[in-house]
PDB file of N, CA and C in Angstrom:
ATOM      1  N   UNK A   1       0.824  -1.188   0.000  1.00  0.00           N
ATOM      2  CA  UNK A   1       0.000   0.000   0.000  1.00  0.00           C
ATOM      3  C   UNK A   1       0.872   1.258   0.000  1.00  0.00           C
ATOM      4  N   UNK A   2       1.963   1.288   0.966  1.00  0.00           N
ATOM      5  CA  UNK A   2       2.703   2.607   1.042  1.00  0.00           C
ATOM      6  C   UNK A   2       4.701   2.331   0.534  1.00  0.00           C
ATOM      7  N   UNK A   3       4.374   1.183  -0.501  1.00  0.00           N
ATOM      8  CA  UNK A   3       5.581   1.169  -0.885  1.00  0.00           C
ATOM      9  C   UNK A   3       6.277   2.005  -1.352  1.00  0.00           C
ATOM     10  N   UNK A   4       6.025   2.780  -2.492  1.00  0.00           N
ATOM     11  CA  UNK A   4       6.638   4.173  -2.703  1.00  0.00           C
ATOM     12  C   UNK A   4       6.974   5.115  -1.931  1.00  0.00           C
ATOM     13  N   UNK A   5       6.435   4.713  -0.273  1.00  0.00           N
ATOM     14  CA  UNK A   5       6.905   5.971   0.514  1.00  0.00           C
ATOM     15  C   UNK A   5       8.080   5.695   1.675  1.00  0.00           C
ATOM     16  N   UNK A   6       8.722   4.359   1.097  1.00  0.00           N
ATOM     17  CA  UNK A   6      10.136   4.105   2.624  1.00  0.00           C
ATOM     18  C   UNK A   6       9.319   3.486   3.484  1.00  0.00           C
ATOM     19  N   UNK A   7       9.717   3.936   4.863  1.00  0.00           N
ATOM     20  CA  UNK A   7       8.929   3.894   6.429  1.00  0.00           C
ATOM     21  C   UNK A   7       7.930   4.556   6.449  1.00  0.00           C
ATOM     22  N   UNK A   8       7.221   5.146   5.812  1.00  0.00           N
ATOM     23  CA  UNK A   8       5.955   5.815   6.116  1.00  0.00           C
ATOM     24  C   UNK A   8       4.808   4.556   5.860  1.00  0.00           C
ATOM     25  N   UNK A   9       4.885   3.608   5.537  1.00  0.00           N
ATOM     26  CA  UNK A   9       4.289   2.946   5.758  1.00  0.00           C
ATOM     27  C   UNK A   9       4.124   1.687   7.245  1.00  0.00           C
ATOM     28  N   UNK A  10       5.278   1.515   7.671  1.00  0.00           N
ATOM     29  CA  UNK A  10       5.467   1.566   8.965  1.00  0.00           C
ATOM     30  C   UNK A  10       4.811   2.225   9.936  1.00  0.00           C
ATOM     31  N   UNK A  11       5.584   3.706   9.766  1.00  0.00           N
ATOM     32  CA  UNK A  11       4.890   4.992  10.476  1.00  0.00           C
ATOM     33  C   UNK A  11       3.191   4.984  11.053  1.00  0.00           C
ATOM     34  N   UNK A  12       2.822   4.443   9.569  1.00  0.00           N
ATOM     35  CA  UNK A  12       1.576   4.937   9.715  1.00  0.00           C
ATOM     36  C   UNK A  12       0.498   3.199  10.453  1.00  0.00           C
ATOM     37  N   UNK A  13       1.081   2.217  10.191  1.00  0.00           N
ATOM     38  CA  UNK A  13       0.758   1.307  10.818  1.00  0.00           C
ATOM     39  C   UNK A  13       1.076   1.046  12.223  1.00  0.00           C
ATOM     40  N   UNK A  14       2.489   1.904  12.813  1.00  0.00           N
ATOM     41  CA  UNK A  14       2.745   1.757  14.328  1.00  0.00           C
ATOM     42  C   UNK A  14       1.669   2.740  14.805  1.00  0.00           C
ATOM     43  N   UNK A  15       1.143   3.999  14.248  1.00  0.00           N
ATOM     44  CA  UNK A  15       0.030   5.323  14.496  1.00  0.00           C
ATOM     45  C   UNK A  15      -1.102   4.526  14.600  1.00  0.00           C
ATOM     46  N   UNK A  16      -1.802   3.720  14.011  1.00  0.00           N
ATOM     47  CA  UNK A  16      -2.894   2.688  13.915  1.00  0.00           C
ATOM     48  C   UNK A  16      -2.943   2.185  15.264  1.00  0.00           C
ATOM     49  N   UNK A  17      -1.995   1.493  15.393  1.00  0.00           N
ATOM     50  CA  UNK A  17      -1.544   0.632  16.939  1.00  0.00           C
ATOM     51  C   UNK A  17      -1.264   1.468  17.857  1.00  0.00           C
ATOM     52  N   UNK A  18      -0.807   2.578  18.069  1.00  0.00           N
ATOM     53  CA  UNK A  18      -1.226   3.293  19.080  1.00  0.00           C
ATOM     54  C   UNK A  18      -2.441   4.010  19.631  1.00  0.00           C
ATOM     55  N   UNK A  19      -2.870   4.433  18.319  1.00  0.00           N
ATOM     56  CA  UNK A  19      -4.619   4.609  18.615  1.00  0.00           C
ATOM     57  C   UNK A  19      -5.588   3.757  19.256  1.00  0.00           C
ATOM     58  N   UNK A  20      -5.284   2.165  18.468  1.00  0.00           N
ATOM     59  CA  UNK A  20      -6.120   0.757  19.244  1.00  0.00           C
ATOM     60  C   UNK A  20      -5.773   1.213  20.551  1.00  0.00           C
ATOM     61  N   UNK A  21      -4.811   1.183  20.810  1.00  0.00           N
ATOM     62  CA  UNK A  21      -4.059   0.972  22.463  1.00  0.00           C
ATOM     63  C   UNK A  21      -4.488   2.210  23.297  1.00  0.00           C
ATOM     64  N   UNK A  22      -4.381   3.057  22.579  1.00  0.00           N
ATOM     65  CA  UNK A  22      -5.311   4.810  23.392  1.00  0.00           C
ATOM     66  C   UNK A  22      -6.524   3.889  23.586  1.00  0.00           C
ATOM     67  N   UNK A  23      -7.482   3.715  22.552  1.00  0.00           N
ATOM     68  CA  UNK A  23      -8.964   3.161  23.203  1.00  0.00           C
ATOM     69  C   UNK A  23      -8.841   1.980  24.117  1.00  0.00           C
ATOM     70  N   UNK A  24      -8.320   1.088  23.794  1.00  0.00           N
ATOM     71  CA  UNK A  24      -8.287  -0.006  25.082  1.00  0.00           C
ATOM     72  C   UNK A  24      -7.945   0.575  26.151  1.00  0.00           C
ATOM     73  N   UNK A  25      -6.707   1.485  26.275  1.00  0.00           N
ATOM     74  CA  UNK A  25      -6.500   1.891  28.059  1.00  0.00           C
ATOM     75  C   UNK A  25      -7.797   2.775  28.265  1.00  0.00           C
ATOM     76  N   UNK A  26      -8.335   3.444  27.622  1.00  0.00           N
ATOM     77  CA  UNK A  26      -9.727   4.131  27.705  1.00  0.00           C
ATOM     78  C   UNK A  26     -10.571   3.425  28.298  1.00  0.00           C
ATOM     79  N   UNK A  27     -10.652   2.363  27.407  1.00  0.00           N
ATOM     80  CA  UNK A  27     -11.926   0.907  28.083  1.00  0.00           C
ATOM     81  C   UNK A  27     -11.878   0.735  29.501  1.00  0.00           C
ATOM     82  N   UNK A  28     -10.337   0.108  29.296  1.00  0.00           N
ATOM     83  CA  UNK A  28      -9.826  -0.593  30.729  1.00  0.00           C
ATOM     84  C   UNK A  28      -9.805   0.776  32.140  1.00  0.00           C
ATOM     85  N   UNK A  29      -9.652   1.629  31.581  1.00  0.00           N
ATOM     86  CA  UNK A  29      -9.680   2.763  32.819  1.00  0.00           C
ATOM     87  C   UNK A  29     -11.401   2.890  33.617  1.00  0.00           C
ATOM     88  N   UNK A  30     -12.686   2.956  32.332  1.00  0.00           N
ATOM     89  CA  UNK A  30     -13.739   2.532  32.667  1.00  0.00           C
ATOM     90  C   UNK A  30     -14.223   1.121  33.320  1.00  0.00           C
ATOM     91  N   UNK A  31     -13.257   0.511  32.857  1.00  0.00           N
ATOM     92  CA  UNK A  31     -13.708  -0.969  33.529  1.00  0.00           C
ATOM     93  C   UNK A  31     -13.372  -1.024  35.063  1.00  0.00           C
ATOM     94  N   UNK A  32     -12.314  -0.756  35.234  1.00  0.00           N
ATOM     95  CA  UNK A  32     -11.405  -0.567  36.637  1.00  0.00           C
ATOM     96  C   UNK A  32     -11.922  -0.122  37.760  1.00  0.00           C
ATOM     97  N   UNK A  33     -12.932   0.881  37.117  1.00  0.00           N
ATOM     98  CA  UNK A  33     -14.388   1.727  38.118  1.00  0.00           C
ATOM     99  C   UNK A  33     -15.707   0.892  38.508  1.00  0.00           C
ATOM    100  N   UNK A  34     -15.656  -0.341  37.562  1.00  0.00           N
ATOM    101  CA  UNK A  34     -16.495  -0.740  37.879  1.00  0.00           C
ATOM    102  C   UNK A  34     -16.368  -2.225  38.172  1.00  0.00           C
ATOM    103  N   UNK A  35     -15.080  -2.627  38.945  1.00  0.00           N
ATOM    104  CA  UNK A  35     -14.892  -3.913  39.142  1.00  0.00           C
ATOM    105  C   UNK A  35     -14.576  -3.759  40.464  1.00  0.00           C
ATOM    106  N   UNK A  36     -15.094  -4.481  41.250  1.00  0.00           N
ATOM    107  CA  UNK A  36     -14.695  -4.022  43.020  1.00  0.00           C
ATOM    108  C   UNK A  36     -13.608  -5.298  43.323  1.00  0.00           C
ATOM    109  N   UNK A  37     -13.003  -5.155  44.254  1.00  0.00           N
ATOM    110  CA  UNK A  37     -12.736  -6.253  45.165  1.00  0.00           C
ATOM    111  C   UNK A  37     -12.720  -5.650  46.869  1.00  0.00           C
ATOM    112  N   UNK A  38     -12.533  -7.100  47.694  1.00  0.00           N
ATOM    113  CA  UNK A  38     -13.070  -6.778  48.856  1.00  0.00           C
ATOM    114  C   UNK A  38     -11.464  -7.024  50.011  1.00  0.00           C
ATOM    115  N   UNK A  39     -11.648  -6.586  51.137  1.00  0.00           N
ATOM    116  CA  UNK A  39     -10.753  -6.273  52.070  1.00  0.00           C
ATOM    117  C   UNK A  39     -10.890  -6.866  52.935  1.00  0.00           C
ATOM    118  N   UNK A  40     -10.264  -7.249  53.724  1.00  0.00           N
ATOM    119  CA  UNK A  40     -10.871  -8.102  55.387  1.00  0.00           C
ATOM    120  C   UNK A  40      -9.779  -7.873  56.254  1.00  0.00           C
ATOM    121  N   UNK A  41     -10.188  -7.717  57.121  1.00  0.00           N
ATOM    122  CA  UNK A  41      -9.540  -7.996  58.664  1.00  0.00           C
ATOM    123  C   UNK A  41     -10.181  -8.469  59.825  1.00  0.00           C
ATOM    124  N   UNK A  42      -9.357  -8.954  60.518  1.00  0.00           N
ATOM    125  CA  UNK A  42     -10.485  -9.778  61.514  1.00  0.00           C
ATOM    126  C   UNK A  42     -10.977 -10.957  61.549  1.00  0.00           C
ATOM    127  N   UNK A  43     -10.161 -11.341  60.277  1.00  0.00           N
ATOM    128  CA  UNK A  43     -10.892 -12.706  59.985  1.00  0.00           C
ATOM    129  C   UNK A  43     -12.706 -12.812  59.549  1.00  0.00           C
ATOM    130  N   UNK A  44     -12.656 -11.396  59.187  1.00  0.00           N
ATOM    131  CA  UNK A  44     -13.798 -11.231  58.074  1.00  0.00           C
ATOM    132  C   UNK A  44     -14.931 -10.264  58.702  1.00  0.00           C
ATOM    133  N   UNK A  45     -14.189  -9.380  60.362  1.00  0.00           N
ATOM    134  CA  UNK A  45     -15.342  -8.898  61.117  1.00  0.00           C
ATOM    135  C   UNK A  45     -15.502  -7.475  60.722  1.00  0.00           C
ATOM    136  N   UNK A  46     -14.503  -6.729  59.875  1.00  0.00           N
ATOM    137  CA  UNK A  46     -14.287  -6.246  58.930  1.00  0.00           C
ATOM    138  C   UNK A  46     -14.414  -5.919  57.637  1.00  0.00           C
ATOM    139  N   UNK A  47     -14.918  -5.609  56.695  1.00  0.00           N
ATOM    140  CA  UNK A  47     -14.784  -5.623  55.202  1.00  0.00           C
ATOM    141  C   UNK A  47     -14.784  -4.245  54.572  1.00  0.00           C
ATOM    142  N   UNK A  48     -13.914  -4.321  53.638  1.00  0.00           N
ATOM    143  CA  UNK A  48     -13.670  -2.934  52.651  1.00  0.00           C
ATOM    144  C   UNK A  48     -14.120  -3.075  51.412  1.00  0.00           C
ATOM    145  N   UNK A  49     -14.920  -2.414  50.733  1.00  0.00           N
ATOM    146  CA  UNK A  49     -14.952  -3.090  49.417  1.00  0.00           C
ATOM    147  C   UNK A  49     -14.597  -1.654  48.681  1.00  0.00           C
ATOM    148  N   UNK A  50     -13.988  -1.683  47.508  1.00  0.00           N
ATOM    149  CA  UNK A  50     -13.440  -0.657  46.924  1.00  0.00           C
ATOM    150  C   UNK A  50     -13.099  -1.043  45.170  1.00  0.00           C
ATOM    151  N   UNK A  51     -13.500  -0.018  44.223  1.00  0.00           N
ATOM    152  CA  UNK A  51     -13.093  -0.641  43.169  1.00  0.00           C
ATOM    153  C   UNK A  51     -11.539  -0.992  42.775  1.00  0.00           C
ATOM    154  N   UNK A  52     -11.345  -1.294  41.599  1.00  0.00           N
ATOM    155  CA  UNK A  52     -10.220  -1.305  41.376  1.00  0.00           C
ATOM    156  C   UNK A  52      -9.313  -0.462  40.821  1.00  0.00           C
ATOM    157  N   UNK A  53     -10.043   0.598  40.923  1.00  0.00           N
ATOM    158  CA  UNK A  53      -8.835   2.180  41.096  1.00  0.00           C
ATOM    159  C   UNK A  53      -8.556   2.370  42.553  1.00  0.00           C
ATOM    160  N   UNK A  54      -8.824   1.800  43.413  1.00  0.00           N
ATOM    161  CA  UNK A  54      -8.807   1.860  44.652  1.00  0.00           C
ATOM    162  C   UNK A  54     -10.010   3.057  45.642  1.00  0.00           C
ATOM    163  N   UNK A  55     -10.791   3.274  44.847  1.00  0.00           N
ATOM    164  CA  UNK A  55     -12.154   3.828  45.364  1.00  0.00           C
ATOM    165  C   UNK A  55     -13.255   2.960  46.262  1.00  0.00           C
ATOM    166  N   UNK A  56     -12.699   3.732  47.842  1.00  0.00           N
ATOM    167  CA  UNK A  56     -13.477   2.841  48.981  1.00  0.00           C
ATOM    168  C   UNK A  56     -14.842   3.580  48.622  1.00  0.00           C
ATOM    169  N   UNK A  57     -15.812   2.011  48.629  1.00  0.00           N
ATOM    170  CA  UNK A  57     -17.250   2.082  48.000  1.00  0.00           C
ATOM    171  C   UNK A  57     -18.096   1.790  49.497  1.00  0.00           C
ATOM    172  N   UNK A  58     -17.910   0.809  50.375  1.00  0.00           N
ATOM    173  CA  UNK A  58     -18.456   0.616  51.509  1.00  0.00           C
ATOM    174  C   UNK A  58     -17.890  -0.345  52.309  1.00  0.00           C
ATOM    175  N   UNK A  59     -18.077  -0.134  53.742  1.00  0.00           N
ATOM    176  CA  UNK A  59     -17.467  -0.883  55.060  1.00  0.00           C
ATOM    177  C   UNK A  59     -18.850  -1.213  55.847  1.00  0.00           C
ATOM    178  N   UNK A  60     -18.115  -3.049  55.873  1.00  0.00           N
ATOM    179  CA  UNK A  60     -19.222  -3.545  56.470  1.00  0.00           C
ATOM    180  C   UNK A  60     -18.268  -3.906  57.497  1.00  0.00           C
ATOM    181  N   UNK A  61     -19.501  -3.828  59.088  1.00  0.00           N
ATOM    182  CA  UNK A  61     -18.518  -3.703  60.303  1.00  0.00           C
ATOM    183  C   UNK A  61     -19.277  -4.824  61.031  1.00  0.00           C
ATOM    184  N   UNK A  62     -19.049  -6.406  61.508  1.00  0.00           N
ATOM    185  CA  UNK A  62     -19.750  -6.773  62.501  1.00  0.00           C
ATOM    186  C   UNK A  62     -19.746  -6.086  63.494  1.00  0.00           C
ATOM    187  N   UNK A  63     -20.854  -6.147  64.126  1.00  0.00           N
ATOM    188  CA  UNK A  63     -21.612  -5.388  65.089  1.00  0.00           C
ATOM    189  C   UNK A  63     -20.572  -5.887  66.664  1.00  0.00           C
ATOM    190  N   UNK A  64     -20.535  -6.921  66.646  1.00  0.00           N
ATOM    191  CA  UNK A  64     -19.966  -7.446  68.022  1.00  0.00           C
ATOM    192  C   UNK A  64     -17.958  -6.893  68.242  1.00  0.00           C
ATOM    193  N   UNK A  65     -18.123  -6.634  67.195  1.00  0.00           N
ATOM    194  CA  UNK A  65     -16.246  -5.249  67.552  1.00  0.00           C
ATOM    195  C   UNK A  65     -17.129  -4.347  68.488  1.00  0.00           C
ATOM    196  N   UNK A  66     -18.305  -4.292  68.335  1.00  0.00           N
ATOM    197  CA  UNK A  66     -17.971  -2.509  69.652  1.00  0.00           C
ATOM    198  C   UNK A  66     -18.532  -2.954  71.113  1.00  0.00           C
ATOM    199  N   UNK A  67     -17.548  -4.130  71.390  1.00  0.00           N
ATOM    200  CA  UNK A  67     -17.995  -3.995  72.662  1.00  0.00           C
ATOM    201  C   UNK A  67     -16.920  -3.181  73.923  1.00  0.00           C
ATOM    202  N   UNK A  68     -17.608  -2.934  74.634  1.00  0.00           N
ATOM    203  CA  UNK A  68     -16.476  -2.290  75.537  1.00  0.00           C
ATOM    204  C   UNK A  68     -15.843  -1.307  74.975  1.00  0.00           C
ATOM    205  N   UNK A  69     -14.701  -0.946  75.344  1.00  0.00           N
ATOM    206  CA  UNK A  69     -13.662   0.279  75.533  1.00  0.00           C
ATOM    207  C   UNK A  69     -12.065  -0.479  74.178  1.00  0.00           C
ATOM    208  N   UNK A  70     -12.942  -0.660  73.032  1.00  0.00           N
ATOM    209  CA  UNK A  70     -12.318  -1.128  71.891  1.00  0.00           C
ATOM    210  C   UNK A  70     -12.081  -0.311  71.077  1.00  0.00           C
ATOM    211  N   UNK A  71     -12.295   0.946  71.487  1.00  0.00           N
ATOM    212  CA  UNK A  71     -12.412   1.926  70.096  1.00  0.00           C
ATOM    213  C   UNK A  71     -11.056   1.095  69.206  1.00  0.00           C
ATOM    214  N   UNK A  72      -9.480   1.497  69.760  1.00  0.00           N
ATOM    215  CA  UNK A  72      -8.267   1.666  68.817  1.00  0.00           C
ATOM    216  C   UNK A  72      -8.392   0.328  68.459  1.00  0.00           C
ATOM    217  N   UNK A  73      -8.677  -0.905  69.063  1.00  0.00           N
ATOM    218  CA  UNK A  73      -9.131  -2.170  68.078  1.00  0.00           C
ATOM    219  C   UNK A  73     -10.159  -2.054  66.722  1.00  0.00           C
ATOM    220  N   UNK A  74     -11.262  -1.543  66.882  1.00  0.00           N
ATOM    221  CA  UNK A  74     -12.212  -1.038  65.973  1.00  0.00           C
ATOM    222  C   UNK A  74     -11.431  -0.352  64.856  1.00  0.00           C
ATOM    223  N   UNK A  75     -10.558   0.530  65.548  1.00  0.00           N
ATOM    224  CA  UNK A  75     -10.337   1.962  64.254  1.00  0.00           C
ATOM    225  C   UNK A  75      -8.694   0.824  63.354  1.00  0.00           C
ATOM    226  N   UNK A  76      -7.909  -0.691  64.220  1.00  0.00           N
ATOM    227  CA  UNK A  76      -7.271  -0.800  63.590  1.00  0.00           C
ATOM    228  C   UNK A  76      -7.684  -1.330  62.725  1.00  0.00           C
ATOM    229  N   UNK A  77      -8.764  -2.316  62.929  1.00  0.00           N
ATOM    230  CA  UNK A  77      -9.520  -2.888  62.080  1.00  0.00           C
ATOM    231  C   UNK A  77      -9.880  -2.609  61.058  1.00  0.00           C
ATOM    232  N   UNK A  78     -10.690  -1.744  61.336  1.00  0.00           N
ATOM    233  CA  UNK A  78     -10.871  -0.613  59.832  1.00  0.00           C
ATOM    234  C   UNK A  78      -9.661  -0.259  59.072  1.00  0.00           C
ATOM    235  N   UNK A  79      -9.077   0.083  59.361  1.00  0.00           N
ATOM    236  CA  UNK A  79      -7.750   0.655  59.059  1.00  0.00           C
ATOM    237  C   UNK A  79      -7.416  -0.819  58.168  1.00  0.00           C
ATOM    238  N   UNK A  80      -7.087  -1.491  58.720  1.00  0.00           N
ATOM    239  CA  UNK A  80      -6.244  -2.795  57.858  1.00  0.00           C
ATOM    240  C   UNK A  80      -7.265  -3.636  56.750  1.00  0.00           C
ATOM    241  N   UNK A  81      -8.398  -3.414  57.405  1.00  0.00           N
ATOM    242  CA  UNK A  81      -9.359  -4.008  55.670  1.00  0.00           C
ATOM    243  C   UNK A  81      -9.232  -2.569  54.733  1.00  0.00           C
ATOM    244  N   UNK A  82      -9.574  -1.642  54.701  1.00  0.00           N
ATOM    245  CA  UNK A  82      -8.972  -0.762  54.226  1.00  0.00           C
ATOM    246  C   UNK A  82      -8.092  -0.685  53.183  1.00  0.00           C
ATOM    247  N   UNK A  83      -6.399  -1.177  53.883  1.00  0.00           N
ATOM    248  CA  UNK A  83      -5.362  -1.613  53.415  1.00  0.00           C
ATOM    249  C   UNK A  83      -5.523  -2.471  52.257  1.00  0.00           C
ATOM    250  N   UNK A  84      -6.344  -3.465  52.688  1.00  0.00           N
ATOM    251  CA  UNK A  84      -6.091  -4.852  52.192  1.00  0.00           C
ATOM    252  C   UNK A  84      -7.159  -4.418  50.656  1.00  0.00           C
ATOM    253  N   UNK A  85      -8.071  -3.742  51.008  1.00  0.00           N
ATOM    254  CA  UNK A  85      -9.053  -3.733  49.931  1.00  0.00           C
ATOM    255  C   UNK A  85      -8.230  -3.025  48.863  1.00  0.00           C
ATOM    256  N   UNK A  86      -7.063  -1.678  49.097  1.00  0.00           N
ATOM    257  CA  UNK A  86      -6.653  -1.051  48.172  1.00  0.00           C
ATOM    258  C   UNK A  86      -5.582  -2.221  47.931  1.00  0.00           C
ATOM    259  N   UNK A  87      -4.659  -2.897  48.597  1.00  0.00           N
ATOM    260  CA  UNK A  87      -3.894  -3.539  47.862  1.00  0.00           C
ATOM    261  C   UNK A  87      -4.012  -4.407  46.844  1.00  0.00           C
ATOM    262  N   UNK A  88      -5.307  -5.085  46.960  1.00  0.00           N
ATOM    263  CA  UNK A  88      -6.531  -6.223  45.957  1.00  0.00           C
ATOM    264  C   UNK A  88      -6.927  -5.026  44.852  1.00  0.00           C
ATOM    265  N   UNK A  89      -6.943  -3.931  45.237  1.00  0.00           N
ATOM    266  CA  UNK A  89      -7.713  -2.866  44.122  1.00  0.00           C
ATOM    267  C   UNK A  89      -6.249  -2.496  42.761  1.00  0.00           C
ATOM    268  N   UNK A  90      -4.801  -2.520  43.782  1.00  0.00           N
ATOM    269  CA  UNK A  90      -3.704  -2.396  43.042  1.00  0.00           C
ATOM    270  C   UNK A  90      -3.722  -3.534  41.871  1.00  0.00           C
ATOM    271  N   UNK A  91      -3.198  -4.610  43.344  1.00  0.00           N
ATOM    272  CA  UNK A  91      -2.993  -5.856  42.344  1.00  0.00           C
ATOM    273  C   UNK A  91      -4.358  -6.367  40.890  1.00  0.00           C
ATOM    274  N   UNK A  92      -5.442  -6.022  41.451  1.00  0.00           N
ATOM    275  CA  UNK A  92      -6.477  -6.600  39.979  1.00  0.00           C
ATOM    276  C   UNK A  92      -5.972  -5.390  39.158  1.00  0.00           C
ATOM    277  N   UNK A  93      -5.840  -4.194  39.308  1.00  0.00           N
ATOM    278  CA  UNK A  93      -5.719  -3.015  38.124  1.00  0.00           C
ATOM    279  C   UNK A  93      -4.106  -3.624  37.533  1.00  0.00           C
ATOM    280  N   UNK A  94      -3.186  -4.085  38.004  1.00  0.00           N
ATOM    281  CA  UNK A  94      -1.906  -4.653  37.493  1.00  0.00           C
ATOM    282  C   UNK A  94      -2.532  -5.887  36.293  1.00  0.00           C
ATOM    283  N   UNK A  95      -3.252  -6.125  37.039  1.00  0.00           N
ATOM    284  CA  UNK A  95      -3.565  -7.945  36.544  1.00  0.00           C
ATOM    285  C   UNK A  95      -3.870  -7.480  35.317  1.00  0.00           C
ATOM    286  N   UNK A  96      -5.493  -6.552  35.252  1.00  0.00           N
ATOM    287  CA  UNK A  96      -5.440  -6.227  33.888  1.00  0.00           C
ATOM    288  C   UNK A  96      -4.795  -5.538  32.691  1.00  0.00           C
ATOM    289  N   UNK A  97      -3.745  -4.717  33.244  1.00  0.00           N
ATOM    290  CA  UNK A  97      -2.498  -4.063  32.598  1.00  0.00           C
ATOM    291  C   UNK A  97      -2.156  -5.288  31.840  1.00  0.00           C
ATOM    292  N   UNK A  98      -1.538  -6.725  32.526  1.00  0.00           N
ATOM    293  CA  UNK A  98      -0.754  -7.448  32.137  1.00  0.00           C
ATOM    294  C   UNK A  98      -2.358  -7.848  30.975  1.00  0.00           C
ATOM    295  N   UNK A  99      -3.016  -8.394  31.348  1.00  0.00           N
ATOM    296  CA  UNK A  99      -4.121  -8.864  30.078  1.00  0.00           C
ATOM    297  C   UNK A  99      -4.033  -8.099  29.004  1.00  0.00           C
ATOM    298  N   UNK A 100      -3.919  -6.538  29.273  1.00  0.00           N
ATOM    299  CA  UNK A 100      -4.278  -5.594  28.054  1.00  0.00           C
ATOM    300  C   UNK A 100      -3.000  -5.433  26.881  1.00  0.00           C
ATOM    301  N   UNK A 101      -1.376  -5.653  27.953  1.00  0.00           N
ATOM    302  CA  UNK A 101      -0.519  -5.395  26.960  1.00  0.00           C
ATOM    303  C   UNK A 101      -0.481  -7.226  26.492  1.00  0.00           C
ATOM    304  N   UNK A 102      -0.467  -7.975  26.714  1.00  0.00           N
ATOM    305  CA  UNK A 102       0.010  -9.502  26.617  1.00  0.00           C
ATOM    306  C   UNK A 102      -1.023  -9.599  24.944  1.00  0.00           C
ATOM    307  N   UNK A 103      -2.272  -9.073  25.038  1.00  0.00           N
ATOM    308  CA  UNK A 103      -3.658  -9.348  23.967  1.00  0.00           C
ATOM    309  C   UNK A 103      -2.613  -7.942  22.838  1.00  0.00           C
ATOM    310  N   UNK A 104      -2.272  -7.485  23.257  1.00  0.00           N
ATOM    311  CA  UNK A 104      -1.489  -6.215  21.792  1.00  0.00           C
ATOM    312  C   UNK A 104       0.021  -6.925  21.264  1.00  0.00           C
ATOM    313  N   UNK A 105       0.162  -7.652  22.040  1.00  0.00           N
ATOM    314  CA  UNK A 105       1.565  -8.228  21.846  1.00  0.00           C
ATOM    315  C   UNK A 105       2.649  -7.755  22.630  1.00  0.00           C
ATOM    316  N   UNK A 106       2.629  -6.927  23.442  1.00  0.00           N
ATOM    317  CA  UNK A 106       3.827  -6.325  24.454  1.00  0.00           C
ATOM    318  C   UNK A 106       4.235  -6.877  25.631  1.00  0.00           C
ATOM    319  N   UNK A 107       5.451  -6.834  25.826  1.00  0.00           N
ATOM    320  CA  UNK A 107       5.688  -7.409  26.862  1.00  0.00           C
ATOM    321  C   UNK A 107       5.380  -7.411  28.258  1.00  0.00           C
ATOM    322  N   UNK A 108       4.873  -8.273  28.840  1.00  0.00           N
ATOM    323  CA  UNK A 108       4.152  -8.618  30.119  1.00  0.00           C
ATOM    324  C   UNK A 108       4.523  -7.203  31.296  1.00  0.00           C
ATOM    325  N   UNK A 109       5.773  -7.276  30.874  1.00  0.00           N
ATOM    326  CA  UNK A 109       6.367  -6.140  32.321  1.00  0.00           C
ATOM    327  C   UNK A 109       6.796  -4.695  32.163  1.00  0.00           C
ATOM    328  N   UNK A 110       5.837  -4.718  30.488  1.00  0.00           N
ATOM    329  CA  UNK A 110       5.954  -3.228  30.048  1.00  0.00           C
ATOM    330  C   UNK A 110       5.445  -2.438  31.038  1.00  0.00           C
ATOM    331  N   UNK A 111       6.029  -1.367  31.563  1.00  0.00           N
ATOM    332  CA  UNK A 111       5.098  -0.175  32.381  1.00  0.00           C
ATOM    333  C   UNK A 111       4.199   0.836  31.261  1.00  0.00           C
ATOM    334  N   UNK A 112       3.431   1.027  31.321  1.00  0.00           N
ATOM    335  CA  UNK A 112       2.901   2.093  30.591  1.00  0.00           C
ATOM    336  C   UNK A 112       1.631   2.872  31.374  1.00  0.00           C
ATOM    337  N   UNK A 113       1.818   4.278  30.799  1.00  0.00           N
ATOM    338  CA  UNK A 113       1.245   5.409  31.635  1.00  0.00           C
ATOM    339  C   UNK A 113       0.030   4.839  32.246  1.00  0.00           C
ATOM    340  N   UNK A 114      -0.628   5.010  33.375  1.00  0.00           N
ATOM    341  CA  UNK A 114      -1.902   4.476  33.757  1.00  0.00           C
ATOM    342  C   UNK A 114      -2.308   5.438  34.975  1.00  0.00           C
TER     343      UNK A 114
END
C-alpha cells in the first residue's frame, strides 16, 4: 500500500496501533471503576470493598467489635481491611495491565502510563 513511501508505511501502521491501544486503556480505565474487590480484617469482622482504582465504595462492620472500651481495636480494624481492599484494588488493576498489553503483543512487564 505505502511502498513508494520508505517507512511511512510503517509509520503509519505503528500510528494505527497506538490509537487501538489509546482506546483499550480508555476501556480498561472505565472498567477498573467498575470492578470491586473486597478487604478483610479480623478474619472477616471487617470488610472494605473498593473498586479497582482503589475507590473505597463501603465498610461492612460486625456489630460485636464494639464492645467495651475497643475503640483503637475497631479503628485498627478498619484501618487494615482498608489496606487490604486497596492492595486487591492495586494488584487486579496490574492484573489487567498485564491482560491488556500480553492481547497487543507487548511485553508482560511493560510499564505504561496508567
Amino acid at each position: 500500500m505505502f511502498k513508494g513511501l520508505g517507512g511511512l508505511g510503517d509509520m503509519a501502521k505503528m500510528m494505527k496501533q497506538a490509537q487501538e491501544m489509546q482506546g483499550k486503556m480508555a476501556q480498561m480505565q472505565d472498567d477498573l471503576g467498575s470492578l470491586t474487590v473486597i478487604g478483610e480484617s479480623g478474619a472477616g469482622l471487617v470488610k472494605a470493598t473498593a473498586t479497582a482504582k482503589g475507590e473505597l465504595k463501603a465498610l461492612d462492620i460486625d456489630p460485636s467489635i464494639f464492645n467495651g472500651d475497643d475503640k483503637e481495636v475497631v479503628e485498627d480494624l478498619i484501618l487494615a481491611a482498608i489496606k487490604d481492599a486497596q492492595a486487591k484494588a492495586s494488584e487486579r488493576a496490574q492484573d489487567e495491565m498485564r491482560k491488556l498489553t500480553e492481547e497487543m503483543g507487548l511485553p508482560a512487564d511493560m510499564k505504561l502510563p496508567f
